[in-house]
Protein backbone atom coordinates (compact mmCIF):
# COMPACT_ATOMS: atom_id res chain seq x y z
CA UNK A 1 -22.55 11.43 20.42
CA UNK A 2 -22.67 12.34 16.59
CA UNK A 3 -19.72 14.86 16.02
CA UNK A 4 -21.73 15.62 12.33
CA UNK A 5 -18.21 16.47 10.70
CA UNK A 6 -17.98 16.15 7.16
CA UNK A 7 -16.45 17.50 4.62
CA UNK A 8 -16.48 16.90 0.55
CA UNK A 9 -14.05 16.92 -2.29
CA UNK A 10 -14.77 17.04 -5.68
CA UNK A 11 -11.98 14.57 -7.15
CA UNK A 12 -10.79 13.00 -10.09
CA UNK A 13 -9.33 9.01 -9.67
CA UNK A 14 -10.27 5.82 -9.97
CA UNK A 15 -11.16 2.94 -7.35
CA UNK A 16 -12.01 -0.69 -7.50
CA UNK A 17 -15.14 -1.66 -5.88
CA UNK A 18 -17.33 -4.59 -5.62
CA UNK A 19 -18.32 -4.06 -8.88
CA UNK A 20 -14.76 -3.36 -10.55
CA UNK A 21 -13.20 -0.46 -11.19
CA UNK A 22 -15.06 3.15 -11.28
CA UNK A 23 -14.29 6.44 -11.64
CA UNK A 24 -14.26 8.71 -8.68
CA UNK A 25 -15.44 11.95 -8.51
CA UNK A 26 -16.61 12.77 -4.68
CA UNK A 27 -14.34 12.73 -1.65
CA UNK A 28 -16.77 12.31 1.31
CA UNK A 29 -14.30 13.11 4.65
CA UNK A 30 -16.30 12.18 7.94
CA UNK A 31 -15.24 12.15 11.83
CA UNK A 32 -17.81 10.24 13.16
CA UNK A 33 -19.19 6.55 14.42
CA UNK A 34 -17.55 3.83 12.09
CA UNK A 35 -19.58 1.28 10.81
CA UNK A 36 -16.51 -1.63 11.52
CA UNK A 37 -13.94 0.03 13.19
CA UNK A 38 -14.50 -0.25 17.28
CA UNK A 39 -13.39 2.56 17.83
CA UNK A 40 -15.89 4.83 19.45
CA UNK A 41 -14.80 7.99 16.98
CA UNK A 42 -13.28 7.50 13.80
CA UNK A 43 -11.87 9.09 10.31
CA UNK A 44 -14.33 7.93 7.42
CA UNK A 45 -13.37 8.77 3.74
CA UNK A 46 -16.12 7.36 1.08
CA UNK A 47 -14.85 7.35 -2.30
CA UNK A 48 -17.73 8.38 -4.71
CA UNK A 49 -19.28 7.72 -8.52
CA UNK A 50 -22.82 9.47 -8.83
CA UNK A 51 -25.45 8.48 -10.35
CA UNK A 52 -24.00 4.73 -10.49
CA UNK A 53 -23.65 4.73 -6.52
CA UNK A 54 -20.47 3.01 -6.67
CA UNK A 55 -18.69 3.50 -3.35
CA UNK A 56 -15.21 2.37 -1.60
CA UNK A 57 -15.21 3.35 1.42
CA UNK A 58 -12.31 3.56 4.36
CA UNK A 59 -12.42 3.44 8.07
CA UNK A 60 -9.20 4.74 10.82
CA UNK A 61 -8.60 5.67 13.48
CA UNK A 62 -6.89 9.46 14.08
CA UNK A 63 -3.40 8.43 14.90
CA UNK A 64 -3.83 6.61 11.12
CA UNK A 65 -5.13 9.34 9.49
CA UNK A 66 -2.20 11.94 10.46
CA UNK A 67 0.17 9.20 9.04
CA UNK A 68 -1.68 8.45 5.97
CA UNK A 69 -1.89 12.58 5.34
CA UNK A 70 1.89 12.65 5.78
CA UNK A 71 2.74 9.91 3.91
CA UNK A 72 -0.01 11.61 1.02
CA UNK A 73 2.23 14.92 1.35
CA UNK A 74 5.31 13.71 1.37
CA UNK A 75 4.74 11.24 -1.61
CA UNK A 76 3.50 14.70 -3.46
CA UNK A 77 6.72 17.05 -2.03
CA UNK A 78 9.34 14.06 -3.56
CA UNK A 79 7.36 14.03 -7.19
CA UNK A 80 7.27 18.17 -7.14
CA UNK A 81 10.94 17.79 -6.31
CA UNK A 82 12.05 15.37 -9.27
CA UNK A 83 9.52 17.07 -11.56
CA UNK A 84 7.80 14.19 -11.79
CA UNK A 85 4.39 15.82 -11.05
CA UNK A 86 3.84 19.10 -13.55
CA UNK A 87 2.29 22.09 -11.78
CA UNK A 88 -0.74 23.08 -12.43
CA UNK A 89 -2.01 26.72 -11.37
């Protein structure tokens, strides 16, 4: 069954596609089918350039996820911490 989670990001990075490199701009966050992954369920993230329709896209399971948003966080927490990242309110 479709869970028809998703939610979007508006985001500012770069990715390399098929294509090359592009600039990203959309965060597309899914819970859903995967296209590759077996998994019956699975975290989708689709990187994003519009109009071009340049697209990376990323496939996990749950358990991958959590640790990819931890290791995301605590990446962040260290820079904040050695001032390496300047705040922006």
């Amino acid at each position: 069954m479709c869970t028809n989670i998703i939610e979007q990001a508006t985001i500012t990075g770069a990715a390399k596609g098929a294509d090359g490199w592009f600039r990203m701009k959309t965060a597309l966050v899914s819970y859903d089918h995967p296209i590759h992954l077996t998994d019956e369920h699975a975290l989708n993230i689709d990187f994003l350039e519009s109009p071009s329709g340049a697209r990376v896209a990323v496939e996990m399971d749950a358990a991958s996820a959590r640790a990819l948003a931890a290791a995301i966080t605590e990446a962040i927490r260290r820079a904040e911490e050695a001032d390496a990242i300047v705040q922006v309110a």
